[in-house]
C-alpha atoms as a PDB file:
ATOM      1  CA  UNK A   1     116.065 117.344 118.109  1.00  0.00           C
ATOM      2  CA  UNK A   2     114.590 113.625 117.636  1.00  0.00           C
ATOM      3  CA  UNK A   3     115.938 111.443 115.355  1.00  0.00           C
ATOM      4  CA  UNK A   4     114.360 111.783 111.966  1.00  0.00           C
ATOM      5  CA  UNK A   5     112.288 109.032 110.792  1.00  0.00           C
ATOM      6  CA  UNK A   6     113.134 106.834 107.980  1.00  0.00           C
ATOM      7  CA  UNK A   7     112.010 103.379 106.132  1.00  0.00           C
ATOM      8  CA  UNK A   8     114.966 101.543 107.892  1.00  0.00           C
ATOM      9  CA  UNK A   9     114.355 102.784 111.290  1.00  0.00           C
ATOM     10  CA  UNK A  10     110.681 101.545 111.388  1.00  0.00           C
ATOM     11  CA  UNK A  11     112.664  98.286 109.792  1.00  0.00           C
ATOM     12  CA  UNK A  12     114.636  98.084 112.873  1.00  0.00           C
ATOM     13  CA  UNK A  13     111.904  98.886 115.152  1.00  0.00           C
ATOM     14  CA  UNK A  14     110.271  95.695 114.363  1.00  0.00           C
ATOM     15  CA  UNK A  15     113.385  93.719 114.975  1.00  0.00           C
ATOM     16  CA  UNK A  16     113.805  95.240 118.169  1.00  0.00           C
ATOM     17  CA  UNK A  17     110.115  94.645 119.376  1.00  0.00           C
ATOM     18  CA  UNK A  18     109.609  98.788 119.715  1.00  0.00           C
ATOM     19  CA  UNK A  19     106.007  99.748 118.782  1.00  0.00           C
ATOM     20  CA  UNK A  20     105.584 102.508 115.803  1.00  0.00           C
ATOM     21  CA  UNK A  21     103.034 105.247 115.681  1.00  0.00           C
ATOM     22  CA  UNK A  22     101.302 106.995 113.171  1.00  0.00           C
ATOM     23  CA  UNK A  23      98.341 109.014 112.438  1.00  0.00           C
ATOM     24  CA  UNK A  24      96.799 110.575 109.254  1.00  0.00           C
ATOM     25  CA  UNK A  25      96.622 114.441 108.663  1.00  0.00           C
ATOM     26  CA  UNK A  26      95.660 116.254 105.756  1.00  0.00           C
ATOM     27  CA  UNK A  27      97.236 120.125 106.436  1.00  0.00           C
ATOM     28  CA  UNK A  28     100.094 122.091 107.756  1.00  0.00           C
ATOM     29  CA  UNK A  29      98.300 122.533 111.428  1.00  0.00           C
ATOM     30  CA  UNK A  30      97.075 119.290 112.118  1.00  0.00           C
ATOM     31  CA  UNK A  31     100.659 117.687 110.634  1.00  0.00           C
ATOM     32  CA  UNK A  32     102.835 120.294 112.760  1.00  0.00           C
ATOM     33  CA  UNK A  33     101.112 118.793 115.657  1.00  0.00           C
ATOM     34  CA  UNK A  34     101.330 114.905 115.005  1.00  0.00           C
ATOM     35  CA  UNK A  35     105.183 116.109 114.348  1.00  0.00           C
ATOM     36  CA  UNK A  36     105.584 117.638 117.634  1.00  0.00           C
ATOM     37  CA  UNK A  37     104.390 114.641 119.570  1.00  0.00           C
ATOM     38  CA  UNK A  38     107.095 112.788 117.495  1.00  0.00           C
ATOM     39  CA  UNK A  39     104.626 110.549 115.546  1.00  0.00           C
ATOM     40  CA  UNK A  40     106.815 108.024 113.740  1.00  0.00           C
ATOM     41  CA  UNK A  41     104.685 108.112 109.893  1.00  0.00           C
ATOM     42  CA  UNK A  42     101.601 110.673 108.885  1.00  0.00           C
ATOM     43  CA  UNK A  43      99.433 109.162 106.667  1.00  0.00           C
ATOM     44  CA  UNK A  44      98.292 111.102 103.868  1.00  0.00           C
ATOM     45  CA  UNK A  45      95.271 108.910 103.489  1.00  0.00           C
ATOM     46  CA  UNK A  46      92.889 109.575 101.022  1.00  0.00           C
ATOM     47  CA  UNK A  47      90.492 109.387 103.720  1.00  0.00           C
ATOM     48  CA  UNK A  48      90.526 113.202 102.746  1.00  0.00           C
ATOM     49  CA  UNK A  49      87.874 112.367 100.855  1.00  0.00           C
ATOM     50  CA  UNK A  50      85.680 111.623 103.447  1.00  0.00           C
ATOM     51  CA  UNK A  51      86.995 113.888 106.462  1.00  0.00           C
ATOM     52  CA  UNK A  52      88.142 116.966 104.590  1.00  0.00           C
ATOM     53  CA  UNK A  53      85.742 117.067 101.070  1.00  0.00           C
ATOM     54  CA  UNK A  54      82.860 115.595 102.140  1.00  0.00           C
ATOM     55  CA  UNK A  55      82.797 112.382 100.078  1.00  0.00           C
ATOM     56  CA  UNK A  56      80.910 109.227 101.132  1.00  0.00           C
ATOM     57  CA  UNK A  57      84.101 107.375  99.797  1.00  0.00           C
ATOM     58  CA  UNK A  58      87.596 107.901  98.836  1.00  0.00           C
ATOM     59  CA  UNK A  59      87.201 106.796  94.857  1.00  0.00           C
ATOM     60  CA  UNK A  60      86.511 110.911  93.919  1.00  0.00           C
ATOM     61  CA  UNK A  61      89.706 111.706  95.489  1.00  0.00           C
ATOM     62  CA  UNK A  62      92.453 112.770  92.723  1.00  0.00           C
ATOM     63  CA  UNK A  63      96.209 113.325  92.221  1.00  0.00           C
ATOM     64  CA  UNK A  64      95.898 116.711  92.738  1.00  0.00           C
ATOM     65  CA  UNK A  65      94.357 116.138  95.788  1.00  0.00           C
ATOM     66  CA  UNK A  66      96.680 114.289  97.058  1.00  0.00           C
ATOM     67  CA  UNK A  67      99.491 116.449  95.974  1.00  0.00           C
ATOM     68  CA  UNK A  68      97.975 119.634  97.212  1.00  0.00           C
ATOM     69  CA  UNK A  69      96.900 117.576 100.885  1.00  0.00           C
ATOM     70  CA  UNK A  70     100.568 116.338 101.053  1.00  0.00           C
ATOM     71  CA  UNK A  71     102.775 119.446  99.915  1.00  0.00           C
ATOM     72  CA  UNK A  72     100.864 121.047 102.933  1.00  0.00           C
ATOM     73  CA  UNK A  73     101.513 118.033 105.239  1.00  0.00           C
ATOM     74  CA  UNK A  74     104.849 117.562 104.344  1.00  0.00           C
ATOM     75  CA  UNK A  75     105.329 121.634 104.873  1.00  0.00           C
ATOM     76  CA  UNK A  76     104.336 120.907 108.647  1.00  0.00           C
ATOM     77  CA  UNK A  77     107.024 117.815 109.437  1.00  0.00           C
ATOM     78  CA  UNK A  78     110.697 117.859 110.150  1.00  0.00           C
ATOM     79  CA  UNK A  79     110.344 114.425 111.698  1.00  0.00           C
ATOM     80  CA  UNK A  80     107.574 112.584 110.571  1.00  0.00           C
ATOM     81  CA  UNK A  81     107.431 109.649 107.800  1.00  0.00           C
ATOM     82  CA  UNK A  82     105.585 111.571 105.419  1.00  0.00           C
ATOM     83  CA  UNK A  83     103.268 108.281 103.523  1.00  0.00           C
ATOM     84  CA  UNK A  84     101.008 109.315 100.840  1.00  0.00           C
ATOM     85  CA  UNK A  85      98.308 107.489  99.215  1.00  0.00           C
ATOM     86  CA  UNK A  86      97.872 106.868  95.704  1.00  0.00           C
ATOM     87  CA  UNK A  87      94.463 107.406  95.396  1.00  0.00           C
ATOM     88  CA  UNK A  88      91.683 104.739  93.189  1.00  0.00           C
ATOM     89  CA  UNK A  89      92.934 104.140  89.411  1.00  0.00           C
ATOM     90  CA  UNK A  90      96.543 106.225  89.462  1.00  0.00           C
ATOM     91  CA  UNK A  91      98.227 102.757  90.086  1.00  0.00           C
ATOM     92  CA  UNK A  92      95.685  99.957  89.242  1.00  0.00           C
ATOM     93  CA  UNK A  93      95.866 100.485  85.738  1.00  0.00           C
ATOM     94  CA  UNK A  94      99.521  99.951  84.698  1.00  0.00           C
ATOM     95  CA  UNK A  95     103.141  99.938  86.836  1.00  0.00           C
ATOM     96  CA  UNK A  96     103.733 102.633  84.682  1.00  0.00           C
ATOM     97  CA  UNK A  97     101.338 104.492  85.381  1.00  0.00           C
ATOM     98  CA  UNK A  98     101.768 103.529  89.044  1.00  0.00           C
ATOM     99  CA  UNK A  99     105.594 105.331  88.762  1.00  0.00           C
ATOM    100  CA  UNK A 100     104.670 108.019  87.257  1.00  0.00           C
ATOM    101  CA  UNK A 101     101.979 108.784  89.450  1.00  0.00           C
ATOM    102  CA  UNK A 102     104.292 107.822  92.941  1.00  0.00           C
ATOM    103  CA  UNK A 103     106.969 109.937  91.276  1.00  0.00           C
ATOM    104  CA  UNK A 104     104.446 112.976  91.385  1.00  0.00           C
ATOM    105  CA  UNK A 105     103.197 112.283  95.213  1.00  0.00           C
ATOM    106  CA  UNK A 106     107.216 112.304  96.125  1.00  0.00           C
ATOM    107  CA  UNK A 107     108.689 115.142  93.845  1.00  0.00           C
ATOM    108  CA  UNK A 108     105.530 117.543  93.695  1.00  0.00           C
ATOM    109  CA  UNK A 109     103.891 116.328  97.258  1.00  0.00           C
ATOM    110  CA  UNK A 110     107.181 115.942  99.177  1.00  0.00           C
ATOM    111  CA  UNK A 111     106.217 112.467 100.095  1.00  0.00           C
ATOM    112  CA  UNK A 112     108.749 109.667 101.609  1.00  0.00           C
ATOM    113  CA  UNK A 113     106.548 106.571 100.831  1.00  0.00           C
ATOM    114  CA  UNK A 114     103.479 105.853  99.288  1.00  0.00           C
ATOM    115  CA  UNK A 115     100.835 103.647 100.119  1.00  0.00           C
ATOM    116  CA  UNK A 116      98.763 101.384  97.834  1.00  0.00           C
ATOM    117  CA  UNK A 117      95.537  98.675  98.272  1.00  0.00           C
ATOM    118  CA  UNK A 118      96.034  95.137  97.148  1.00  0.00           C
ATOM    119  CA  UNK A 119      97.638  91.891  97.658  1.00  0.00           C
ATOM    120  CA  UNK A 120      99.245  89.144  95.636  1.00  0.00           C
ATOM    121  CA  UNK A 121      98.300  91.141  91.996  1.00  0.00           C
ATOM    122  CA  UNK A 122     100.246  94.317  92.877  1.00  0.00           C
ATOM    123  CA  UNK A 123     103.499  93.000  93.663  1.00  0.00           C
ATOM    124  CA  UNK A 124     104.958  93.673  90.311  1.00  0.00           C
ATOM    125  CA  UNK A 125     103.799  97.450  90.632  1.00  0.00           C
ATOM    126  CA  UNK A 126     105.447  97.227  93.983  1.00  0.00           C
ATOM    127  CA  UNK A 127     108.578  95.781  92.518  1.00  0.00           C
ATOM    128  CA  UNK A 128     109.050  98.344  89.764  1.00  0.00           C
ATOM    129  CA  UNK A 129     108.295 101.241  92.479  1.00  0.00           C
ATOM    130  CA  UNK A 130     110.898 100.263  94.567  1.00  0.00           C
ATOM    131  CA  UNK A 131     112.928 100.062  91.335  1.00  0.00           C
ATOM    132  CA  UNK A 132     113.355 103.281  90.737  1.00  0.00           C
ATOM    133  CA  UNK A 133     113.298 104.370  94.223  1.00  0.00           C
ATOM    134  CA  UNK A 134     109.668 104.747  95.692  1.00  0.00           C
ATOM    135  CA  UNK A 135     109.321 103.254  99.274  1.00  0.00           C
ATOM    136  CA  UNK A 136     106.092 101.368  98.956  1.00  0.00           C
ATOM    137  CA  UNK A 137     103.558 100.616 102.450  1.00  0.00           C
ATOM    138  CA  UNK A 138     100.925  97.732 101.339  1.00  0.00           C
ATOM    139  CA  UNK A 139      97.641  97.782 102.235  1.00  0.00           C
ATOM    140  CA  UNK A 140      95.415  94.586 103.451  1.00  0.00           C
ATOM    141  CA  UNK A 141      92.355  93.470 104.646  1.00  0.00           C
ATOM    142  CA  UNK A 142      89.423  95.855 104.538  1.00  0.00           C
ATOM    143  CA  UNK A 143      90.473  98.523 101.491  1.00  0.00           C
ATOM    144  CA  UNK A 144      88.346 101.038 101.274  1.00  0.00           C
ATOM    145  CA  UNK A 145      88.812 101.596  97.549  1.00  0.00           C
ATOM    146  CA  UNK A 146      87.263  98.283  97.197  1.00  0.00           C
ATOM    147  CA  UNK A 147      84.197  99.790  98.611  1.00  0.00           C
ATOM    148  CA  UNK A 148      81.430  98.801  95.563  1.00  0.00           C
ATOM    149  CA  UNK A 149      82.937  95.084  95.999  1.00  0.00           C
ATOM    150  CA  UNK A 150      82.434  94.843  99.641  1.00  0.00           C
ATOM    151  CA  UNK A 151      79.471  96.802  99.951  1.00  0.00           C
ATOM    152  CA  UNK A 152      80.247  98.277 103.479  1.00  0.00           C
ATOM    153  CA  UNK A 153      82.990  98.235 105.746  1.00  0.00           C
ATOM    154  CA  UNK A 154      83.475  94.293 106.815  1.00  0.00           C
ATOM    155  CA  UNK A 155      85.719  92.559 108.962  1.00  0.00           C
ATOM    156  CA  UNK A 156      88.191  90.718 106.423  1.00  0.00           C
ATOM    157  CA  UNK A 157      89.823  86.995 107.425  1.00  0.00           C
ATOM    158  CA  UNK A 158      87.287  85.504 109.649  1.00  0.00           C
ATOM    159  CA  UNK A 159      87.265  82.345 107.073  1.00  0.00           C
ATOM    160  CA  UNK A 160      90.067  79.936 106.754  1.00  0.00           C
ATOM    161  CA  UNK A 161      90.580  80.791 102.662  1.00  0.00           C
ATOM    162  CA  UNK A 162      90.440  84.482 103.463  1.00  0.00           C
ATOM    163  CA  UNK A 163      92.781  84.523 106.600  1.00  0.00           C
ATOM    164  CA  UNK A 164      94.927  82.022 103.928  1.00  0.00           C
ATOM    165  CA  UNK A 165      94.880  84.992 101.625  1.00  0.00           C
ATOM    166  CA  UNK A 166      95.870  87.456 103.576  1.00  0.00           C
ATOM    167  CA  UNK A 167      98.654  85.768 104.958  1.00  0.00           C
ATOM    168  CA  UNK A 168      99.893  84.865 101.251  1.00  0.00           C
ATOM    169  CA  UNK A 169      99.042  88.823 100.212  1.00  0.00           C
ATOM    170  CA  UNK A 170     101.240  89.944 103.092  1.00  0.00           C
ATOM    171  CA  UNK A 171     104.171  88.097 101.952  1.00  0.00           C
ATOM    172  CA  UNK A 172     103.967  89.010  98.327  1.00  0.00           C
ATOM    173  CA  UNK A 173     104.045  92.055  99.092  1.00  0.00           C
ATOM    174  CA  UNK A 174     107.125  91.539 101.446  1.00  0.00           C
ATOM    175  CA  UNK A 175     108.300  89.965  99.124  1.00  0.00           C
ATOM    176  CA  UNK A 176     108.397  92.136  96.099  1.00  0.00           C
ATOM    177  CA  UNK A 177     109.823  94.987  98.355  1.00  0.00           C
ATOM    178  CA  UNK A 178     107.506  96.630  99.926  1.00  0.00           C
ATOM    179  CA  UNK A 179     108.331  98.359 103.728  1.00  0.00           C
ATOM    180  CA  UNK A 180     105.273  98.084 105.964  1.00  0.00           C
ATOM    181  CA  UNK A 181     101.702  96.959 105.695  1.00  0.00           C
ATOM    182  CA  UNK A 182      98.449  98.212 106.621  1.00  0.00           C
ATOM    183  CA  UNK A 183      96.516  95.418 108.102  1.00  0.00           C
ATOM    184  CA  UNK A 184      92.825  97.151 108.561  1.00  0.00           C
ATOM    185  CA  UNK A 185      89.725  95.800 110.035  1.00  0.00           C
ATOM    186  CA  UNK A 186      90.936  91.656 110.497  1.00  0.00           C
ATOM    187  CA  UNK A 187      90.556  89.498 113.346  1.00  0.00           C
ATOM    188  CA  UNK A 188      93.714  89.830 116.023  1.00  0.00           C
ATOM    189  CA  UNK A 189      94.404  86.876 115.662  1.00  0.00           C
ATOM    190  CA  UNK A 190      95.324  86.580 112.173  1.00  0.00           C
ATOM    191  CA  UNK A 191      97.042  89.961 112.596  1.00  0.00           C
ATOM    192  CA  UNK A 192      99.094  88.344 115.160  1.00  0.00           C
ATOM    193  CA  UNK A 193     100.036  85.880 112.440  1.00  0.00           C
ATOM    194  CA  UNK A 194     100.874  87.994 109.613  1.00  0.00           C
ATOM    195  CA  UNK A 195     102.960  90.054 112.021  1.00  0.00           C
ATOM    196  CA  UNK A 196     105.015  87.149 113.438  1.00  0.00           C
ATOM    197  CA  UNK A 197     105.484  85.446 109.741  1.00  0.00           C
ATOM    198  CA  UNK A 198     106.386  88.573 107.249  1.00  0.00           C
ATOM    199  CA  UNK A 199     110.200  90.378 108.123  1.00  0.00           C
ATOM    200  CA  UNK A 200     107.958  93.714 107.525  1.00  0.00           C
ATOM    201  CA  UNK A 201     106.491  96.032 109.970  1.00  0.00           C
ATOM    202  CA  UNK A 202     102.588  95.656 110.047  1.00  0.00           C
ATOM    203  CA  UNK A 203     100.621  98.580 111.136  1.00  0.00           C
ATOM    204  CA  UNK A 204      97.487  97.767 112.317  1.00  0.00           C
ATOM    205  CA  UNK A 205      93.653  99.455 112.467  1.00  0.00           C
ATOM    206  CA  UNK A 206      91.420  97.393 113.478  1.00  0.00           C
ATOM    207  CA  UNK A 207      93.480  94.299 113.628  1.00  0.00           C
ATOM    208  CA  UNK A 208      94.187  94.296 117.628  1.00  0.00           C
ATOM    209  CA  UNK A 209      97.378  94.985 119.523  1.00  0.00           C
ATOM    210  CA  UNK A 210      99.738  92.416 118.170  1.00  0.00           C
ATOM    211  CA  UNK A 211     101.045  94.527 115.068  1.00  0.00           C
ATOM    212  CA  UNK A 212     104.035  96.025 115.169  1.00  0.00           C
ATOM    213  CA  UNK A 213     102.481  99.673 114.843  1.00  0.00           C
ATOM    214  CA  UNK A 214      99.035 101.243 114.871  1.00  0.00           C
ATOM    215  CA  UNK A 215      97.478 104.177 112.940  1.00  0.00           C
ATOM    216  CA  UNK A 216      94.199 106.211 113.470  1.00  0.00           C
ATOM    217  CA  UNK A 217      92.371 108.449 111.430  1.00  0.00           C
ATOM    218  CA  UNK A 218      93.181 111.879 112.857  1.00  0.00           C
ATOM    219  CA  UNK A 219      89.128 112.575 113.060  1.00  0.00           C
ATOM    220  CA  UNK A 220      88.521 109.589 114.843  1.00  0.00           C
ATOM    221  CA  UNK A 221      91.383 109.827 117.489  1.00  0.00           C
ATOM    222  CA  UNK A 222      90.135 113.695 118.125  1.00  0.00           C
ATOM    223  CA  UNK A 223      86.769 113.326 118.151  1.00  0.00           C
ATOM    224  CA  UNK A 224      86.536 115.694 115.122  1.00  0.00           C
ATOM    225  CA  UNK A 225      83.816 116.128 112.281  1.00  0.00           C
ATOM    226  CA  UNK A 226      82.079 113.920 113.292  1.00  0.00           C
ATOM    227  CA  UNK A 227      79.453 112.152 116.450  1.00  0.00           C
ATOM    228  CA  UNK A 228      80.149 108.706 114.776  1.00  0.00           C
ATOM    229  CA  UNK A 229      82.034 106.308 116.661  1.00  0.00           C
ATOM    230  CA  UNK A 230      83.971 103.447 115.721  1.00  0.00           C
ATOM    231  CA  UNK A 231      84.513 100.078 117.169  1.00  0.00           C
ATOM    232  CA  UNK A 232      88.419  99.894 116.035  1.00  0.00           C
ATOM    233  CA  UNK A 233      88.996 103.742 117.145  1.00  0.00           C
ATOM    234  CA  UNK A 234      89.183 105.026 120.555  1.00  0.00           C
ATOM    235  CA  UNK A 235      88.543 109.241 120.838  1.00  0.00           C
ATOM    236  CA  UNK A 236      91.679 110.585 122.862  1.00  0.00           C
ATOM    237  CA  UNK A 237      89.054 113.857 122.650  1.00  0.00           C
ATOM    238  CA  UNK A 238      86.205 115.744 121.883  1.00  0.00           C
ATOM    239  CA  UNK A 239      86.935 118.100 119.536  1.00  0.00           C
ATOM    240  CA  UNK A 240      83.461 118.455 118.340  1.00  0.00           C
ATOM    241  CA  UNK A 241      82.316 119.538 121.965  1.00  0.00           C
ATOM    242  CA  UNK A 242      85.027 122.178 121.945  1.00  0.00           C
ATOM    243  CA  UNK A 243      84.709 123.476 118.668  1.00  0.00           C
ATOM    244  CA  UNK A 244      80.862 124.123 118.611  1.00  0.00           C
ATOM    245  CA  UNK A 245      81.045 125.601 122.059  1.00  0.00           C
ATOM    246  CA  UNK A 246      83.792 128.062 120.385  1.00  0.00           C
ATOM    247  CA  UNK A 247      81.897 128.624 117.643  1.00  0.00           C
ATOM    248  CA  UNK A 248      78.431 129.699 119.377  1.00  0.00           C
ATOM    249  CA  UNK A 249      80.785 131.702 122.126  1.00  0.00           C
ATOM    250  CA  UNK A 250      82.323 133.344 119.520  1.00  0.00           C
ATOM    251  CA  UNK A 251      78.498 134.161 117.424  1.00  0.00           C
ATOM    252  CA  UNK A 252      76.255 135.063 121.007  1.00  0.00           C
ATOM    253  CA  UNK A 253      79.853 137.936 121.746  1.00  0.00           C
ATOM    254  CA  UNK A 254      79.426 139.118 118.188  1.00  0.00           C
ATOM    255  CA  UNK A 255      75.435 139.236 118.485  1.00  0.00           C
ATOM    256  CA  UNK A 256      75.645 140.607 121.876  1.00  0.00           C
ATOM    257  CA  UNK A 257      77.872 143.526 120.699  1.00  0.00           C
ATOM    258  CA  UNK A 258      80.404 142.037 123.289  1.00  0.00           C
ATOM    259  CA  UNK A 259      83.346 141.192 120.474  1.00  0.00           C
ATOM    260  CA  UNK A 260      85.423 142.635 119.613  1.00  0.00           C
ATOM    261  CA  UNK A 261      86.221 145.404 122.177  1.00  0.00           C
ATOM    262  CA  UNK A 262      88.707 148.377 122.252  1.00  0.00           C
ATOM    263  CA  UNK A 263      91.040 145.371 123.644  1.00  0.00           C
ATOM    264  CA  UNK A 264      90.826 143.859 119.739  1.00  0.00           C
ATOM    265  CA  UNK A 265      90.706 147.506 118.064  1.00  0.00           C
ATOM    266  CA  UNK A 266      93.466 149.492 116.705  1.00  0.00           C
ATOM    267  CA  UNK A 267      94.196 152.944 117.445  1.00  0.00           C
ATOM    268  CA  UNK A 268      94.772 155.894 115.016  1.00  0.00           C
ATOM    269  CA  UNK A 269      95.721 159.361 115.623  1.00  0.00           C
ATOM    270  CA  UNK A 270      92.463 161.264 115.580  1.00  0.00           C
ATOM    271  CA  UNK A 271      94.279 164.227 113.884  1.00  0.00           C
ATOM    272  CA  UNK A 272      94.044 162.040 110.705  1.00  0.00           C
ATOM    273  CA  UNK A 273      90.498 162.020 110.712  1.00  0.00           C
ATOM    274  CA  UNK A 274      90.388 165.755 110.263  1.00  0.00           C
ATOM    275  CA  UNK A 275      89.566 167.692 107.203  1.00  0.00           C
ATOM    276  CA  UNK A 276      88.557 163.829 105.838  1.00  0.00           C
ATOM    277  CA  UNK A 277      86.060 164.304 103.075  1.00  0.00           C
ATOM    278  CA  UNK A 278      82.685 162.564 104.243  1.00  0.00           C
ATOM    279  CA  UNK A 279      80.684 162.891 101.036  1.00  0.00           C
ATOM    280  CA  UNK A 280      80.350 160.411  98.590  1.00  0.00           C
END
């Protein structure tokens, strides 16, 4: 059986130069799967919101989304990292709120880690997190919960005072303790920095092939739910293709009287039938 995955191994991955994987998923299937290829950390994202409840952003999503999505994840792994996200306002409000609602993702979810959005102004809700025992994963650059700031999806660090800030955010977050950063959507170049400054793994969407890890959106990797591409993804497959072909196989059988058969019936014995009372 692999070696199970935990926060110091990805520590000592970095240290040793070895590349970590992950990928989100959001159910018992999909997270079985990303197990069995011996994915290093599933992401919980709440990126649910958009791929799984049909959001147009990931501020609806909830605690009890999250704990639902990640008590079936987690249900799915026996290697995995299992990182949840703490979704808009259940840590931006308060580190105390920020425990208590990290406490819930890992006792009710079954969550290793959580992830949270922000730089420099949530280290001390990173520091009292990994107080009491909550692995925390950072998040940088483009953060999608910052979505009615930004406006859209931008690439973040192109200017010297925001590559500046980014490199500071990364190591205040190092600093106050957390184990890994997202680094999504910034130039490769300034990921390459941040990677070869902070002691911390970075994990990397968007932000070229210097980090020390990279993570996809389990839609975007499959070519799932969606015909949109994206320029920081690459589509290992077409689900879509596959699915919809299934789908209208499975509807022109049904309307052709071809499925099921005999072959997908169930037999009885026909004295059972007998003597059955056929009037209402």
């Amino acid at each position: 059986m692999a070696e199970r995955i935990t926060v110091p191994l990805l520590q000592q991955r970095k240290s040793e130069g070895q590349k970590i994987t992950a990928v989100t998923a959001y159910d018992f299937t999909f997270a079985k799967l990303a197990d069995e290829a011996e994915m290093d950390i599933i992401l919980v994202g709440d990126s649910l919101g958009n791929v799984m409840l049909g959001y147009d952003s990931t501020l609806p999503v909830t605690m009890d989304d999250m704990i639902r999505h990640t008590r079936a994840v987690r249900r799915g792994v026996s290697r995995s990292l299992v990182v949840a996200d703490l979704p808009f306002l259940s840590y931006q409000t308060s580190p105390d709120d920020a425990v208590r609602n990290a406490g819930r993702l890992l006792q009710e979810g079954g969550a290793a880690a959580v992830k949270l959005e922000g730089g420099t102004h949530m280290a001390e809700t990173i520091r009292r997190l990994v107080s009491v025992g909550i692995p925390v994963m950072g998040h940088l650059g483009w953060t999608p919960q910052s979505i009615n700031l930004f406006g859209r999806p931008t690439v973040q660090g192109r200017t010297r005072t925001e590559a500046q800030e980014i490199l500071d955010d990364a190591r205040a977050l190092a600093e106050a303790g957390a184990f890994a950063v997202v680094l999504e959507v910034v130039p490769e170049r300034l990921a390459a920095l941040v990677t070869d400054t902070v002691l911390i793994p970075t994990i990397g969407i968007g932000a070229g092939p210097h980090c020390d890890g990279q993570v996809l959106v389990m839609h975007d990797l499959l070519g799932l739910g969606t015909d949109k591409t994206f320029r920081h993804a690459k589509r290992f497959a077409n689900l879509n293709e596959i699915v919809r072909n299934a789908f209208q196989s499975y509807r022109d059988e049904v309307l052709n009287e071809e499925f099921p058969t005999l072959e997908h019936s169930f037999a009885m014995d026909e004295e059972q039938l007998e003597g059955i009372d056929r009037m209402d």
